[in-house]
N, C-alpha and C. Protein backbone atom coordinates (compact mmCIF):
# COMPACT_ATOMS: atom_id res chain seq x y z
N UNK A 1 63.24 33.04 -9.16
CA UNK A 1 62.09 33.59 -8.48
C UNK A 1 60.85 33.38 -9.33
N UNK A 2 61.04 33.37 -10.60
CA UNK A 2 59.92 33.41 -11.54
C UNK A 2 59.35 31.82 -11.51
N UNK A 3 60.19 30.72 -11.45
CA UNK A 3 59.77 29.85 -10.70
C UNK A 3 58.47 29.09 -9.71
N UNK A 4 59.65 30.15 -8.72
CA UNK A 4 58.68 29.88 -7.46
C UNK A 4 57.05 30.84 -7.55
N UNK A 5 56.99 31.85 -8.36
CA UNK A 5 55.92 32.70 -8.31
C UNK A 5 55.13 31.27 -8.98
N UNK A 6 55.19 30.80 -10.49
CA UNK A 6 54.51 30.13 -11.06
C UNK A 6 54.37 28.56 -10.58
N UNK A 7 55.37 27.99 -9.90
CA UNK A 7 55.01 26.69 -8.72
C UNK A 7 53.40 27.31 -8.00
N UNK A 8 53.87 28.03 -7.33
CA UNK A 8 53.06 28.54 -5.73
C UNK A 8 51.33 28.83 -6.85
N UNK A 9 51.40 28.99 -7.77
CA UNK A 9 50.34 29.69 -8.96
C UNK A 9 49.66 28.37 -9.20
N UNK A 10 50.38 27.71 -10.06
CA UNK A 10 49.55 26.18 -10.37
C UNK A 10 49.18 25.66 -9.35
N UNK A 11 49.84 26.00 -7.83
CA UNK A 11 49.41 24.44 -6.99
C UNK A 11 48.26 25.67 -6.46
N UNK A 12 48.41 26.40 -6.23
CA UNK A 12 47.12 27.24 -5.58
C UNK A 12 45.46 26.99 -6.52
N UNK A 13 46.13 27.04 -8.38
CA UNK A 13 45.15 26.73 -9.10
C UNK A 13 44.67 25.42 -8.88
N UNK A 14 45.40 24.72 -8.80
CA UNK A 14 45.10 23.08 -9.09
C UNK A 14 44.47 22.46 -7.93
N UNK A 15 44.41 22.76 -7.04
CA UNK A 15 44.21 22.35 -5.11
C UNK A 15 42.56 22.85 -5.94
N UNK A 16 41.94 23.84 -5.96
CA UNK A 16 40.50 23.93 -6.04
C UNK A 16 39.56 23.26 -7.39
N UNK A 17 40.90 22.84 -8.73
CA UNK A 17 40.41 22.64 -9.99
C UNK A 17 40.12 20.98 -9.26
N UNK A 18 40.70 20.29 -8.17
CA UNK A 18 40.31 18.73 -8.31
C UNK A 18 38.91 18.69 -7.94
N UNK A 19 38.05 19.55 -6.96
CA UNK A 19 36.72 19.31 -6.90
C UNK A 19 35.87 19.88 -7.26
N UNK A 20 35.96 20.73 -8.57
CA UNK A 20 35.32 21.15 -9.69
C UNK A 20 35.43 20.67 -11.16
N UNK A 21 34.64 20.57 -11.81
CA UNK A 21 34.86 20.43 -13.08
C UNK A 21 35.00 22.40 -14.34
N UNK A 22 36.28 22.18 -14.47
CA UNK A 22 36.40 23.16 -15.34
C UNK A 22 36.55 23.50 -16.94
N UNK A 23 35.41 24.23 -17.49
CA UNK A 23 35.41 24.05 -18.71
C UNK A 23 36.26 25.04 -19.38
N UNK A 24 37.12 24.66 -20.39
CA UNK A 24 37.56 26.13 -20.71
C UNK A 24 36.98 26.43 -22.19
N UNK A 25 37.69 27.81 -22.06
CA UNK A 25 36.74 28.64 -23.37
C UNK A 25 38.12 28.80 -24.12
N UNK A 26 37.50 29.68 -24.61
CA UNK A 26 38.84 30.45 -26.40
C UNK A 26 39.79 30.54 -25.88
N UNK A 27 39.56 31.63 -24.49
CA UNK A 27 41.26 32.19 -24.01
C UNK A 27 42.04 31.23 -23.53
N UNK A 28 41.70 29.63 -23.46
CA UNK A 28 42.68 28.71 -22.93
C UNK A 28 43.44 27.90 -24.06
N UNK A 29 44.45 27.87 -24.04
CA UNK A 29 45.48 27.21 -24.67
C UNK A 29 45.79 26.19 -24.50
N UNK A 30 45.74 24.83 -25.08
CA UNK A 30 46.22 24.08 -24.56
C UNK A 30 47.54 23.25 -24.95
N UNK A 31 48.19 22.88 -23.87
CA UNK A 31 49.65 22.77 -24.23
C UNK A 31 50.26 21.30 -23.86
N UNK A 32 50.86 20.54 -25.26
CA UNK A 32 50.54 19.42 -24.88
C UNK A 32 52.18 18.85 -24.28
N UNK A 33 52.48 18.04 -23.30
CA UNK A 33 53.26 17.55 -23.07
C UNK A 33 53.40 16.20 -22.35
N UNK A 34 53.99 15.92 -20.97
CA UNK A 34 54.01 14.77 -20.51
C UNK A 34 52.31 14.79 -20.10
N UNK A 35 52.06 15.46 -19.88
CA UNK A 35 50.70 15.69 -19.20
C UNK A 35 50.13 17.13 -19.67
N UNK A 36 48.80 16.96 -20.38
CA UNK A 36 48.05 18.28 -21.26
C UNK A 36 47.96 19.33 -20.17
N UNK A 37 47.98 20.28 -20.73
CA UNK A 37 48.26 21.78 -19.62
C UNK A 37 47.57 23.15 -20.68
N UNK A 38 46.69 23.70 -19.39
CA UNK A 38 46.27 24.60 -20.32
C UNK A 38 46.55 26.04 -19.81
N UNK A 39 47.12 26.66 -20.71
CA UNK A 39 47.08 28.08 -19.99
C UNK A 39 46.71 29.08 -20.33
N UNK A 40 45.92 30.27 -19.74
CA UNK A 40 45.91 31.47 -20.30
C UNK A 40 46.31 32.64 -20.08
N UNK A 41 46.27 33.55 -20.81
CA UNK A 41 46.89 35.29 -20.22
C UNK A 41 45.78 35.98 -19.44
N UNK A 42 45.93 36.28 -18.17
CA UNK A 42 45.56 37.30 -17.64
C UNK A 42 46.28 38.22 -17.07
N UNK A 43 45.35 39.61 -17.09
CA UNK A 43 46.05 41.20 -16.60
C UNK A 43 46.43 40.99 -15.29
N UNK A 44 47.09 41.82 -15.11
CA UNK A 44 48.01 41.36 -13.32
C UNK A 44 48.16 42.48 -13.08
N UNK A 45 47.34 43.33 -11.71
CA UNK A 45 47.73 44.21 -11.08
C UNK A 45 48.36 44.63 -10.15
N UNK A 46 49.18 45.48 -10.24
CA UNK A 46 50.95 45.02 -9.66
C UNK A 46 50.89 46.51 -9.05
N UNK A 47 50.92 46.64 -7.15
CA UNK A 47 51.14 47.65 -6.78
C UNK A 47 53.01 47.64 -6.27
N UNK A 48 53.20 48.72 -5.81
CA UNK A 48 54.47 49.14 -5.33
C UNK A 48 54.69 50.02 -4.45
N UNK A 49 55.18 49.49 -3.02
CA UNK A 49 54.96 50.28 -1.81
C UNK A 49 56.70 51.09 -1.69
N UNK A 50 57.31 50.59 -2.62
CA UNK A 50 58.55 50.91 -2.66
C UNK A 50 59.33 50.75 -3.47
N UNK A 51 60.52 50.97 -4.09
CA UNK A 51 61.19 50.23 -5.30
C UNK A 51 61.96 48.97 -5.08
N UNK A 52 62.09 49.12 -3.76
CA UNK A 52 62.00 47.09 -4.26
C UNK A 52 60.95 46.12 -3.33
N UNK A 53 59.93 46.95 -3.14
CA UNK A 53 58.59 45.72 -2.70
C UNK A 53 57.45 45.56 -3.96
N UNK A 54 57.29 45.01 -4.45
CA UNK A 54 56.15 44.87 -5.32
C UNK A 54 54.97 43.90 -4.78
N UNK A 55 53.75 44.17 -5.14
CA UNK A 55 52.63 43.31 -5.11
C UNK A 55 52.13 42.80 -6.16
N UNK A 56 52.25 41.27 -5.96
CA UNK A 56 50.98 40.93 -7.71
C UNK A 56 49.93 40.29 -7.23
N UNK A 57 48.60 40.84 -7.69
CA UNK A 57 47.16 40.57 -7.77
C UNK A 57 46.59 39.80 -8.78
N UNK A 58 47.03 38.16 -8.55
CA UNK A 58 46.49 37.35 -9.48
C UNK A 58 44.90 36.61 -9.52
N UNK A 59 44.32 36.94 -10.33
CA UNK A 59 42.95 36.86 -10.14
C UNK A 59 42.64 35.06 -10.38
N UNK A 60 41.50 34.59 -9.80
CA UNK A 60 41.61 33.52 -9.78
C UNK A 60 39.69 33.13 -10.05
N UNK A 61 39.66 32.09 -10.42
CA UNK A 61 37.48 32.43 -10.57
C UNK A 61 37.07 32.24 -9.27
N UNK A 62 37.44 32.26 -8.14
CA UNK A 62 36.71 32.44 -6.54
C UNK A 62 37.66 32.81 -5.82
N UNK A 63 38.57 33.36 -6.26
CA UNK A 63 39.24 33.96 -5.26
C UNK A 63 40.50 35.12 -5.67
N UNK A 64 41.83 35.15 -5.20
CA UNK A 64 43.30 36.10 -6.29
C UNK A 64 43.88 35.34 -4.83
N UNK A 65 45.02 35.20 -5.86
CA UNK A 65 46.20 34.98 -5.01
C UNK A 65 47.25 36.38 -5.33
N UNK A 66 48.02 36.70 -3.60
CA UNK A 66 48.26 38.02 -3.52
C UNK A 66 49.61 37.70 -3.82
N UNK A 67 51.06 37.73 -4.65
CA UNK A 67 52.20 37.49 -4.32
C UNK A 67 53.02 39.16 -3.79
N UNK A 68 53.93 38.57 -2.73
CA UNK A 68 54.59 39.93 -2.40
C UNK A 68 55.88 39.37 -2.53
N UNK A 69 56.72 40.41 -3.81
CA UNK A 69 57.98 39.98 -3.68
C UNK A 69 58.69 41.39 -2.86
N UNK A 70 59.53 40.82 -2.05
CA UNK A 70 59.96 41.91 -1.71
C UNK A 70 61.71 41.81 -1.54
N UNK A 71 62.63 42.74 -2.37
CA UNK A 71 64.19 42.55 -2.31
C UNK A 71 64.69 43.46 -1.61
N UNK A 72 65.60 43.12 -0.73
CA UNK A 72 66.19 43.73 0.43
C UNK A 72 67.25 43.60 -0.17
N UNK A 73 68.24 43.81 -1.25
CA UNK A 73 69.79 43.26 -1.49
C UNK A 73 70.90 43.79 -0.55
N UNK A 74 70.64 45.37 0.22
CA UNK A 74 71.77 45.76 0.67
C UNK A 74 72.02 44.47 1.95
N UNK A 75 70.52 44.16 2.62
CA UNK A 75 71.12 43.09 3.87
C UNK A 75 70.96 41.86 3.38
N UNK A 76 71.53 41.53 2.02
CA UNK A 76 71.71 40.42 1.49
C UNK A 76 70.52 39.61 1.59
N UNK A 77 69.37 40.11 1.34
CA UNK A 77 68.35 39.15 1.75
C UNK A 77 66.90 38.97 0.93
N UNK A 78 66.62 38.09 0.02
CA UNK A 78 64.64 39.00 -0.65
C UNK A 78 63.38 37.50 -0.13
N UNK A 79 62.52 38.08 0.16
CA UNK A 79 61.71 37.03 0.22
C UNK A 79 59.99 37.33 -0.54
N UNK A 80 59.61 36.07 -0.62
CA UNK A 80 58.57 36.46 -1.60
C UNK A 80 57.31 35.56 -0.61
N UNK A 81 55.71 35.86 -0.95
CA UNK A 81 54.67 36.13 0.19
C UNK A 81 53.52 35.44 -1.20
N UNK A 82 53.26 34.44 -0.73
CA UNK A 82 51.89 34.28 -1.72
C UNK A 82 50.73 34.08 -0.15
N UNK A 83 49.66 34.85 -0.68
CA UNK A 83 48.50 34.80 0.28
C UNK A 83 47.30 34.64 -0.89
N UNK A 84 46.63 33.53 -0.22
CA UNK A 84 45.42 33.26 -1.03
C UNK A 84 44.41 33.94 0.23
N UNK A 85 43.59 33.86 -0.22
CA UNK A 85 42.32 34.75 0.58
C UNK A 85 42.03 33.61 1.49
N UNK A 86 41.62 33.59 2.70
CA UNK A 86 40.45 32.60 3.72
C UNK A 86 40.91 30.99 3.30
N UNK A 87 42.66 31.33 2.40
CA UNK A 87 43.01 29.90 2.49
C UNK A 87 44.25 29.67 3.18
N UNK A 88 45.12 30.28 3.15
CA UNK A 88 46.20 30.35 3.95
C UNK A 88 47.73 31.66 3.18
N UNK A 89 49.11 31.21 3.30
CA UNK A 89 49.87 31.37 2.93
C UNK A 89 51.34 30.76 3.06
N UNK A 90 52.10 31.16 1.77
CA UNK A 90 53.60 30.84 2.12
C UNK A 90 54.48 31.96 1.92
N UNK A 91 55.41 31.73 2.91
CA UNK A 91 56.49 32.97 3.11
C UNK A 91 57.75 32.50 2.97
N UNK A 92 58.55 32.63 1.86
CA UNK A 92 60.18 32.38 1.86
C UNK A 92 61.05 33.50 1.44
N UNK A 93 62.01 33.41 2.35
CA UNK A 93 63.35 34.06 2.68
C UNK A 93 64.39 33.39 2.17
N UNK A 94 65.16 34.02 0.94
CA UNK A 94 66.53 33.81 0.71
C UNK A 94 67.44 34.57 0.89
N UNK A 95 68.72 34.01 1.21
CA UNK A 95 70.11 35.17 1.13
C UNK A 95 70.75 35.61 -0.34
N UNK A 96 71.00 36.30 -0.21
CA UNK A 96 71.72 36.91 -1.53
C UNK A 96 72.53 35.35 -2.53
N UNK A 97 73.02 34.57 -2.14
CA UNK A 97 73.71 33.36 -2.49
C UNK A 97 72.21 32.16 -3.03
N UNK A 98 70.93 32.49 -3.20
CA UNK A 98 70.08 32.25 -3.52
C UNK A 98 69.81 30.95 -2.45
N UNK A 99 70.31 31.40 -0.82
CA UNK A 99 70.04 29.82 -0.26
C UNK A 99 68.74 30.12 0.57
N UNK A 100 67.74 29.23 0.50
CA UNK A 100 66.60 29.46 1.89
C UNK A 100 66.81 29.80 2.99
N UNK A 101 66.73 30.72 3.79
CA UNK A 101 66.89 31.09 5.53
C UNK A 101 65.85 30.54 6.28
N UNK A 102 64.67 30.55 5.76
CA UNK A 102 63.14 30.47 6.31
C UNK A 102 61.91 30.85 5.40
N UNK A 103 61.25 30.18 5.80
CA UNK A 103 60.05 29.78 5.55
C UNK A 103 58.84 29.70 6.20
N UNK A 104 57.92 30.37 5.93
CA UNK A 104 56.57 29.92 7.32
C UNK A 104 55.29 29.79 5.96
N UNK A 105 54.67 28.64 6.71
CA UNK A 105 53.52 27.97 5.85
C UNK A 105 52.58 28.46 6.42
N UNK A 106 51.67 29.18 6.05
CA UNK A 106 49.52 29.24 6.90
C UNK A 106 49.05 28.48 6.63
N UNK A 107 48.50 27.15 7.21
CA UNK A 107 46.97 26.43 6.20
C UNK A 107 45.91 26.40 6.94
N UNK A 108 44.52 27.72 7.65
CA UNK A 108 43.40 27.80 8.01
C UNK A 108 44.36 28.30 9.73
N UNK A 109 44.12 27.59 10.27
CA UNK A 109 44.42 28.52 11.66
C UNK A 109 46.08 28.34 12.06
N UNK A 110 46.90 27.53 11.62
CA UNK A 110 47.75 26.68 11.59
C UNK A 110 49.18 27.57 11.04
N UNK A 111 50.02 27.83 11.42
CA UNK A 111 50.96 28.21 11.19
C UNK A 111 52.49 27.04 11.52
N UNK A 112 53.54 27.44 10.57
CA UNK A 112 54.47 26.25 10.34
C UNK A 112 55.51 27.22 10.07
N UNK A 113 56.95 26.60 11.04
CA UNK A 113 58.02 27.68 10.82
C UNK A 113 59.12 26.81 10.63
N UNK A 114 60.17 27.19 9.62
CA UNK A 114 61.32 26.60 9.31
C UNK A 114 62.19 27.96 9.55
N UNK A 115 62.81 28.02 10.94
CA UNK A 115 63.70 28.53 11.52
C UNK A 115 65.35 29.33 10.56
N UNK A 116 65.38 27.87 9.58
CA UNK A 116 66.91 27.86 9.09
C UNK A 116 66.87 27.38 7.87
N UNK A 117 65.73 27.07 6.84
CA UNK A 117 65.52 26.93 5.56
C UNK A 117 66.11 25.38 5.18
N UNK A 118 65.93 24.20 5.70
CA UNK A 118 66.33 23.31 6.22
C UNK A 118 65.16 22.18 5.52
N UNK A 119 64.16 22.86 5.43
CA UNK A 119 62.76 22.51 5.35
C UNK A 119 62.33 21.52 6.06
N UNK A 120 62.23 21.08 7.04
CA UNK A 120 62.14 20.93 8.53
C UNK A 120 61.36 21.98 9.46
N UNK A 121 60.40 21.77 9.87
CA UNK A 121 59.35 22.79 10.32
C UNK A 121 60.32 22.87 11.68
N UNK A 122 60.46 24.16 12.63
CA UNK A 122 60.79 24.02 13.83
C UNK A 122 59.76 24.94 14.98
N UNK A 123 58.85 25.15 14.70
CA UNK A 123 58.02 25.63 15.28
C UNK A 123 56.75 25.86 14.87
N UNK A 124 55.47 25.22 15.68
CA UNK A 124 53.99 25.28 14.94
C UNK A 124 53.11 26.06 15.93
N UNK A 125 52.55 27.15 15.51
CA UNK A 125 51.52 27.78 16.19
C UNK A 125 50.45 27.66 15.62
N UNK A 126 49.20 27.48 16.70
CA UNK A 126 47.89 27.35 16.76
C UNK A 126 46.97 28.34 16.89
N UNK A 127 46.80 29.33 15.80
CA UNK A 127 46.12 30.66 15.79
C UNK A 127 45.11 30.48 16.58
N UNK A 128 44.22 29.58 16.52
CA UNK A 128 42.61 29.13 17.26
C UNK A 128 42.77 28.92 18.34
N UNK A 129 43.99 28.80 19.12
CA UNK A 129 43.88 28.20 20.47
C UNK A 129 43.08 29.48 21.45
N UNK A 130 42.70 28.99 22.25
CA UNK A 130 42.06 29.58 23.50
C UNK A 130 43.23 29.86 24.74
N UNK A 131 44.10 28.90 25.01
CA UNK A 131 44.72 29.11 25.77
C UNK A 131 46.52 29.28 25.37
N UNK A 132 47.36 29.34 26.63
CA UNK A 132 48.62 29.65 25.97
C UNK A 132 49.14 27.96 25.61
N UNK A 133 48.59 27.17 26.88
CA UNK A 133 49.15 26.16 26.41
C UNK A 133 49.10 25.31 25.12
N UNK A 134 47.92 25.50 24.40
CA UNK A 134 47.69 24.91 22.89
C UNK A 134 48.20 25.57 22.14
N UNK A 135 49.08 26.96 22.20
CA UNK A 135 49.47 28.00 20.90
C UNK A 135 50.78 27.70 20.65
N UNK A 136 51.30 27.91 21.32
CA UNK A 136 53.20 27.63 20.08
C UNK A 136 53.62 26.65 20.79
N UNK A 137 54.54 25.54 19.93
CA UNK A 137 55.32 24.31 19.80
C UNK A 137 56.36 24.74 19.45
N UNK A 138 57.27 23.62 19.94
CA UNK A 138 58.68 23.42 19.05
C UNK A 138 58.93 22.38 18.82
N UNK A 139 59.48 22.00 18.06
CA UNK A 139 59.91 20.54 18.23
C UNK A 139 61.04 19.78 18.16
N UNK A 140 61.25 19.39 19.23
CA UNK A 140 62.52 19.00 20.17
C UNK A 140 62.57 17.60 20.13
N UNK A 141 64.03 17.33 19.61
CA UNK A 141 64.18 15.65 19.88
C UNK A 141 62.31 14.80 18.92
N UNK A 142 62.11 15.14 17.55
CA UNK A 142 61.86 14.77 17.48
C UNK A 142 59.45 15.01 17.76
N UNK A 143 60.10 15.61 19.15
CA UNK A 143 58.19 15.89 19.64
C UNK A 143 57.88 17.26 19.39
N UNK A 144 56.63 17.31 19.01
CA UNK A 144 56.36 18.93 19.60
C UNK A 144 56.19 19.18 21.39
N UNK A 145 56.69 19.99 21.85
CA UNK A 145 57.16 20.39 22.81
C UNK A 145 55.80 21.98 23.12
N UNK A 146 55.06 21.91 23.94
CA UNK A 146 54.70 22.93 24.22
C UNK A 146 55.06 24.08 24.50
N UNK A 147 55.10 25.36 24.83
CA UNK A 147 56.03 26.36 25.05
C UNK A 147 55.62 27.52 24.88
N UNK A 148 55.55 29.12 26.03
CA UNK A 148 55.29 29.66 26.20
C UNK A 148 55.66 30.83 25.60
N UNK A 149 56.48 31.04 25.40
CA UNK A 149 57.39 32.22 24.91
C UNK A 149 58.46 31.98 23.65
N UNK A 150 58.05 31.23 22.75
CA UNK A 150 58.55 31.62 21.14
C UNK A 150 58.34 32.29 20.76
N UNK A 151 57.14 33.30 20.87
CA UNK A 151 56.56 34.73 19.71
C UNK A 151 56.67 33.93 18.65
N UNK A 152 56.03 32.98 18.15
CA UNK A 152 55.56 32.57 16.75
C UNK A 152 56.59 32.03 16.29
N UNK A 153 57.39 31.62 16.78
CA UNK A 153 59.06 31.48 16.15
C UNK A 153 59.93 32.23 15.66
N UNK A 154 59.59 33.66 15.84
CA UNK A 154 60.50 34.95 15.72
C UNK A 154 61.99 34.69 16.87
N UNK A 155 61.79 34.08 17.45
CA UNK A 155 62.94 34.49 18.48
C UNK A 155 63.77 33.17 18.61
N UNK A 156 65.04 32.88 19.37
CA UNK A 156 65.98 31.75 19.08
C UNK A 156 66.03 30.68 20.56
N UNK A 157 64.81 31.58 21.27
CA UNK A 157 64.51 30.85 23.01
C UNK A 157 63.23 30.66 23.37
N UNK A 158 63.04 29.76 23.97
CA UNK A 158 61.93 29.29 24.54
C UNK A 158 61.80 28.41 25.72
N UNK A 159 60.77 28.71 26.69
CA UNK A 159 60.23 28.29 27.78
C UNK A 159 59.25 27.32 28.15
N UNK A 160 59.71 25.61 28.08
CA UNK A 160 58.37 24.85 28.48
C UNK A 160 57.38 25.60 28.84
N UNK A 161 56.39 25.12 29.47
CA UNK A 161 55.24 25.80 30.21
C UNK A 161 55.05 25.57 31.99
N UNK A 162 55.86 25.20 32.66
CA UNK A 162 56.20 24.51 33.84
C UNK A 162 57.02 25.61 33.96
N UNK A 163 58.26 26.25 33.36
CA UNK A 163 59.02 26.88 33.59
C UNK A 163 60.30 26.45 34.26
N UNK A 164 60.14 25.23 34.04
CA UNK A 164 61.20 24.38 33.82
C UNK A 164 62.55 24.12 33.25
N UNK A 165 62.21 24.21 32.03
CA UNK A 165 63.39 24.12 31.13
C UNK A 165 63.34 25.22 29.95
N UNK A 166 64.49 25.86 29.87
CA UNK A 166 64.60 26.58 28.42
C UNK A 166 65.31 25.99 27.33
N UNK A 167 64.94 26.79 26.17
CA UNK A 167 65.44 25.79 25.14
C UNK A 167 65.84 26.76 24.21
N UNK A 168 66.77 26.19 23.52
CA UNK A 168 67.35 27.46 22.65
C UNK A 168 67.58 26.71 20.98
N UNK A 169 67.37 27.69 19.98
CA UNK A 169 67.29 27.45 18.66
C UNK A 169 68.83 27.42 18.18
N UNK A 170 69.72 26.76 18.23
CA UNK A 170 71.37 27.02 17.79
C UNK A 170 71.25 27.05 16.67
N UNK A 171 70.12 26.93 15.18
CA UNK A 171 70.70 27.22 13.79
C UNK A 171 70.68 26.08 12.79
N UNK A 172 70.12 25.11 13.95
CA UNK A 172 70.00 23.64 13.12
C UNK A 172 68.72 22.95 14.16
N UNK A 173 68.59 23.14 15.49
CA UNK A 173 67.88 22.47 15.65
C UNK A 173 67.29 22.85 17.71
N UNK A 174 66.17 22.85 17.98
CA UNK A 174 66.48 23.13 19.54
C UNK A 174 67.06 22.27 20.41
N UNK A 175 67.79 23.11 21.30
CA UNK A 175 68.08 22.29 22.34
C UNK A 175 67.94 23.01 23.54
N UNK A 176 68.61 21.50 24.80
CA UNK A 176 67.79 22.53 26.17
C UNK A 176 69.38 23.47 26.61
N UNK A 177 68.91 24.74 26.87
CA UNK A 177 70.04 25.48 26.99
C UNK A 177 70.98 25.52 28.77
N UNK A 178 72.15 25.35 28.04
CA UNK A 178 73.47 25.38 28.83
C UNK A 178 72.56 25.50 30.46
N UNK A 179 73.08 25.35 31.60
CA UNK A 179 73.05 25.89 33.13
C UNK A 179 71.49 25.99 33.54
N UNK A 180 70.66 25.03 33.01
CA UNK A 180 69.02 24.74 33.07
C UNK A 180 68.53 23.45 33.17
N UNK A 181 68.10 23.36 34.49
CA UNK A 181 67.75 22.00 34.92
C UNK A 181 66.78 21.47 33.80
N UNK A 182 66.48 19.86 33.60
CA UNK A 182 66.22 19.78 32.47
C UNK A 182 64.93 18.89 33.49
């Protein structure tokens, strides 16, 4: 987990350091390896809504990235939440056996769902849309597939927009479900 906190940390740092020039001062260290790396210590304010949800408040020079780890062990399950401010977020879910279940990406209005931790997106919603038909996708055989009734990819069924065909999430991938004209 400590990992993934410090992955999700550098690339959040590094995405804004390419179109700035950054100077550093005393408190940066620099650390030499395949490629020079500099790091420093900062205070981290760490709330707790529970004993096993924590929040860390990593400060950043225009912005903090928010991480939420949160461990569920009795339903075998913890997932951890990095939210950068007015930039997006990532959300991953593991099972107790340390395997991915899911995943959902934010980048600006844009939402991205990996159903089954597969890393394979299986559903994309369009926060900005105006209408129903531009807001949630799936993607079927390959296309995104328009579709009325995913709830964001919370759920394992879905409804073209014709009302046509349903489609169902089996755990690997959609398909059009059993006794439904296609």
């Amino acid at each position: 987990m400590r990992t993934l906190i410090t992955f999700a940390i550098v690339l959040v740092v590094s995405l804004p350091l390419q179109a700035q020039k950054i100077v550093y001062g005393k408190e940066w260290k620099k650390q030499m390896g395949k490629f020079p790396e500099y790091e420093r210590m900062v205070s981290v304010k760490v709330t707790s809504a529970c004993p096993t949800c924590h929040t860390y408040w990593v400060p950043l020079y225009h912005s903090e990235v928010r991480a939420i780890i949160n461990e569920i062990w009795e339903e075998k399950v913890y997932s951890v939440s990095f939210q950068i401010a007015r930039v997006g977020s990532l959300d991953i879910t593991r099972d107790k056996r340390d395997k991915f279940t899911r995943s959902v990406v934010k980048v600006g209005e844009y939402t991205y769902v990996d159903n089954n931790g597969d890393g394979l997106f299986d559903v994309m919603i369009n926060g900005s849309a105006k209408s129903v038909e531009e807001k949630v996708f799936i993607l079927f055989e390959r296309k995104w597939i328009a579709v009325k009734d995913a709830f964001g990819g919370i759920t394992n069924e879905a409804t073209n927009l014709h009302d046509v065909t349903r489609y169902v999430f089996d755990g690997s991938t959609w398909r059009v479900k059993e006794g439904v004209k296609k």
